[in-house]
Structures are given as structure tokens and as C-alpha cells.
Protein backbone atom coordinates (compact mmCIF):
# COMPACT_ATOMS: atom_id res chain seq x y z
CA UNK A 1 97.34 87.02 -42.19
CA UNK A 2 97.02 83.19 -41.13
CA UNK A 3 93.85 81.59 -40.98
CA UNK A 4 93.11 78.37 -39.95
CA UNK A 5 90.10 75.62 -40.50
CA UNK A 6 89.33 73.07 -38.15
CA UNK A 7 87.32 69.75 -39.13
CA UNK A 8 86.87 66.09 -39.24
CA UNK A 9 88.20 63.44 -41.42
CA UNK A 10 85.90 61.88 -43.15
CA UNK A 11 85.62 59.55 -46.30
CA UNK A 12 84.78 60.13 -49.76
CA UNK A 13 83.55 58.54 -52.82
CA UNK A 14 87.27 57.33 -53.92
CA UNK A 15 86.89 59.59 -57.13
CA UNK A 16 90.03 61.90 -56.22
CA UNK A 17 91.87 59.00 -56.74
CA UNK A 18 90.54 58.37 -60.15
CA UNK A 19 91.34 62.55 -60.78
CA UNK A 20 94.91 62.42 -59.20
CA UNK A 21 96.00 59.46 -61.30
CA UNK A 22 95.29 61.56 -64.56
CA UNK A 23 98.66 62.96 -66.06
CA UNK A 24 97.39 66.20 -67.03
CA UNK A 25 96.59 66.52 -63.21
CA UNK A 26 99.70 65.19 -62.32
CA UNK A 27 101.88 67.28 -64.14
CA UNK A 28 99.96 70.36 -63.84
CA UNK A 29 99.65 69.84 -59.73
CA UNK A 30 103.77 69.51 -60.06
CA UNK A 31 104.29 72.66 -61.80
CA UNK A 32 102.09 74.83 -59.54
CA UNK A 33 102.84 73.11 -56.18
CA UNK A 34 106.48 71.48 -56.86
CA UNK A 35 105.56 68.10 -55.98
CA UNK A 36 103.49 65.21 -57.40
CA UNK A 37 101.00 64.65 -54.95
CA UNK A 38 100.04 61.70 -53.68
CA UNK A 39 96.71 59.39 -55.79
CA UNK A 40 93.84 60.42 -53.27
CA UNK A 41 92.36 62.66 -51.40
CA UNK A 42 91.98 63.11 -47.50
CA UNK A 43 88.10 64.82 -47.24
CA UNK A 44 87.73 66.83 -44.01
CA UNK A 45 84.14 67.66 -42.90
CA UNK A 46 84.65 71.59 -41.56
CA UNK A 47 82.67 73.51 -39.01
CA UNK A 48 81.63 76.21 -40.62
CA UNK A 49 80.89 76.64 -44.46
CA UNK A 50 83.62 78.89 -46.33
CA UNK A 51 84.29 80.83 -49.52
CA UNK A 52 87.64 79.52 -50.49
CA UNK A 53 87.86 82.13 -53.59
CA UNK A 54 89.04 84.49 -50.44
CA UNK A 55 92.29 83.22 -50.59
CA UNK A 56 93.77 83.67 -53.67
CA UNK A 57 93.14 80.42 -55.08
CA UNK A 58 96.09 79.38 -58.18
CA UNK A 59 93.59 77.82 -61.22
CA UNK A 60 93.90 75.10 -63.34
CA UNK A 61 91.78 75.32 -66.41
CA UNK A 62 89.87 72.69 -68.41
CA UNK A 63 91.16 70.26 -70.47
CA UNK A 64 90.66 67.73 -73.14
CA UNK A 65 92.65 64.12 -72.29
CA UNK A 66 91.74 60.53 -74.11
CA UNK A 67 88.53 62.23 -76.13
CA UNK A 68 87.36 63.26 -72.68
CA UNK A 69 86.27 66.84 -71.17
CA UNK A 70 87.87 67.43 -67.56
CA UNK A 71 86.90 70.19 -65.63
CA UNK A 72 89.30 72.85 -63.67
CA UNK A 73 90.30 73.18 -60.32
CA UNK A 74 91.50 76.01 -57.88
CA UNK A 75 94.00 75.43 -55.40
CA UNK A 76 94.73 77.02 -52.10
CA UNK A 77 98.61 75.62 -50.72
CA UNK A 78 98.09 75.31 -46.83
CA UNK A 79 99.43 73.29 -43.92
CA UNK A 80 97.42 70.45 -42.35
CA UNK A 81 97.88 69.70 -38.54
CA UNK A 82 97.22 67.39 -36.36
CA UNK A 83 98.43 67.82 -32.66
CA UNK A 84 101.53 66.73 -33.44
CA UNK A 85 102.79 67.19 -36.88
CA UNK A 86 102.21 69.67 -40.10
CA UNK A 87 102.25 68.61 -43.85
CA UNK A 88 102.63 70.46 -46.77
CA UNK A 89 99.65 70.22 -48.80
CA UNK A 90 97.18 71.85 -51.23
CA UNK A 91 93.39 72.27 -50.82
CA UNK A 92 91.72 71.59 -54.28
CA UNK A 93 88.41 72.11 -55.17
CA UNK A 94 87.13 71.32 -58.98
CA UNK A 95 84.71 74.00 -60.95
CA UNK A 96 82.13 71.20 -60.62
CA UNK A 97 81.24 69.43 -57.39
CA UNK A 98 78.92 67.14 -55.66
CA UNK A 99 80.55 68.25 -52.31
CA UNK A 100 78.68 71.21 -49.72
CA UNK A 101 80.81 74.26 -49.11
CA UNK A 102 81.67 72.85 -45.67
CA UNK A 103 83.46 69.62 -47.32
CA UNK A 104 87.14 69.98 -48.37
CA UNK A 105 89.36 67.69 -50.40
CA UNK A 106 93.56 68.21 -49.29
CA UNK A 107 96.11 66.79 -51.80
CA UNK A 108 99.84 66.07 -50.44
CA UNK A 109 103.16 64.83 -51.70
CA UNK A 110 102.68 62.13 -48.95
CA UNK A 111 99.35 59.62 -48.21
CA UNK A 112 97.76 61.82 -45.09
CA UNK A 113 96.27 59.50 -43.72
CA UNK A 114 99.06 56.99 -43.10
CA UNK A 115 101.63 59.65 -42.21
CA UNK A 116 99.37 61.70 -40.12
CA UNK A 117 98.30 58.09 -38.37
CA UNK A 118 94.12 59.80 -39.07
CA UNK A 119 91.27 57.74 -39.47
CA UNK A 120 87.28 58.86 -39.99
CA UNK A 121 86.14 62.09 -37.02
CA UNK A 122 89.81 62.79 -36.01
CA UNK A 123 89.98 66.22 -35.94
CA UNK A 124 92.85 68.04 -37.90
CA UNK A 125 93.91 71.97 -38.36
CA UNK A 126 94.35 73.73 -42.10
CA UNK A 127 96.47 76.67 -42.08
CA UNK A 128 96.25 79.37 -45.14
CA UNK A 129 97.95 81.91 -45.71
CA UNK A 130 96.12 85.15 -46.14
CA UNK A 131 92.88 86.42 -48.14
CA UNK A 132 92.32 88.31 -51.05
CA UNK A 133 92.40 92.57 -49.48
């Protein structure tokens, strides 16, 4: 079953780029996704709120790097859209958060925003593949 999310680009803190730039991130991203994604985030503000733990979400667990503590995240592989193009990508959402449950963070091989030609309230399309039965 496909699903899809709509919402609006919006821009975040910059801290995904701090988390994406972190080897253990990197290489664990690569194993589960088969690519290295690109040092950022693209945030999209959706319309609705939504439980992603209905879609099967792949988990990376916590870890210990440089004397530091770094939390898990779950990912979700999905498609994001505009009206023209679709990109591989990844939602990924850590165990701990400052975002709402209506506030998304995509990962990609690629930097969406450039490749996807998106700035801040364009509206883009997420496409998962099925939920938990």
C-alpha cells in the first residue's frame, strides 16, 4: 500500500548537518540505505500530524563516539516529489527531538534542495511504502 505526505519546506536549526557529518551516522546510514547521504537535512512542515512507527521504520541504536552519548534514529526509505521529479531518500527521525509530530527531517544521497530547485513553503510529495498490518 502507498501512502503519501504532502507539506512545506521549511528551515531548521542546521543541527542535521552537525548529525550527518558524524561517521558512525555516515556509515551506519550507508549500510541500511546503500548510499551516503548527503550533510543536511531538508525539514518539511506536513499537514497533518503522523505516527511514523506505522511504517516499519529500520532503527539505528545508540552509540558512544569521541566520549560522547548519541542517540538512535528510525528510518522510513520513501520518495520525495515535487511536480516534476522524485528522489530517493530516507525520512529520519532521532529517539529524542525538539521537532512536533507534524515536522519531518528527509536525508538523500543528493542536496534536495539544490536538485529539487525548493526553497522555504514550496510544497513537495513523500511517498512510503506500506504500514505495519
Amino acid at each position: 500500500m502507498l501512502n503519501k505526505l504532502f507539506g512545506r519546506v521549511m528551515s531548521g536549526k542546521g543541527e542535521g548537518r552537525y548529525y550527518m557529518s558524524l561517521l558512525p551516522y555516515k556509515e551506519k546510514f550507508k549500510d541500511i540505505l546503500g548510499y551516503e547521504p548527503y550533510e543536511g537535512t531538508l525539514n518539511i512542515k506536513l499537514n497533518k500530524a503522523i505516527d511514523l512507527n506505522r511504517f516499519n521504520p529500520l532503527e539505528i541504536d545508540d552509540f558512544r563516539y569521541e566520549n560522547n552519548k548519541y542517540y538512535g534514529v528510525k528510518l522510513i526509505p520513501v520518495k520525495i516529489c515535487t511536480k516534476d521529479f522524485c528522489v530517493k531518500g530516507a525520512i529520519v527521525y532521532p529517539k529524542k527531538t525538539e521537532h512536533s509530530n507534524n515536522i519531518i527531517e528527509i536525508i538523500a544521497p543528493i542536496k534536495l534542495r539544490k536538485y529539487l530547485f525548493l526553497k522555504n513553503n514550496d510544497i513537495v510529495m513523500i511517498i512510503l511504502n506500506g504500514e505495519k498490518k
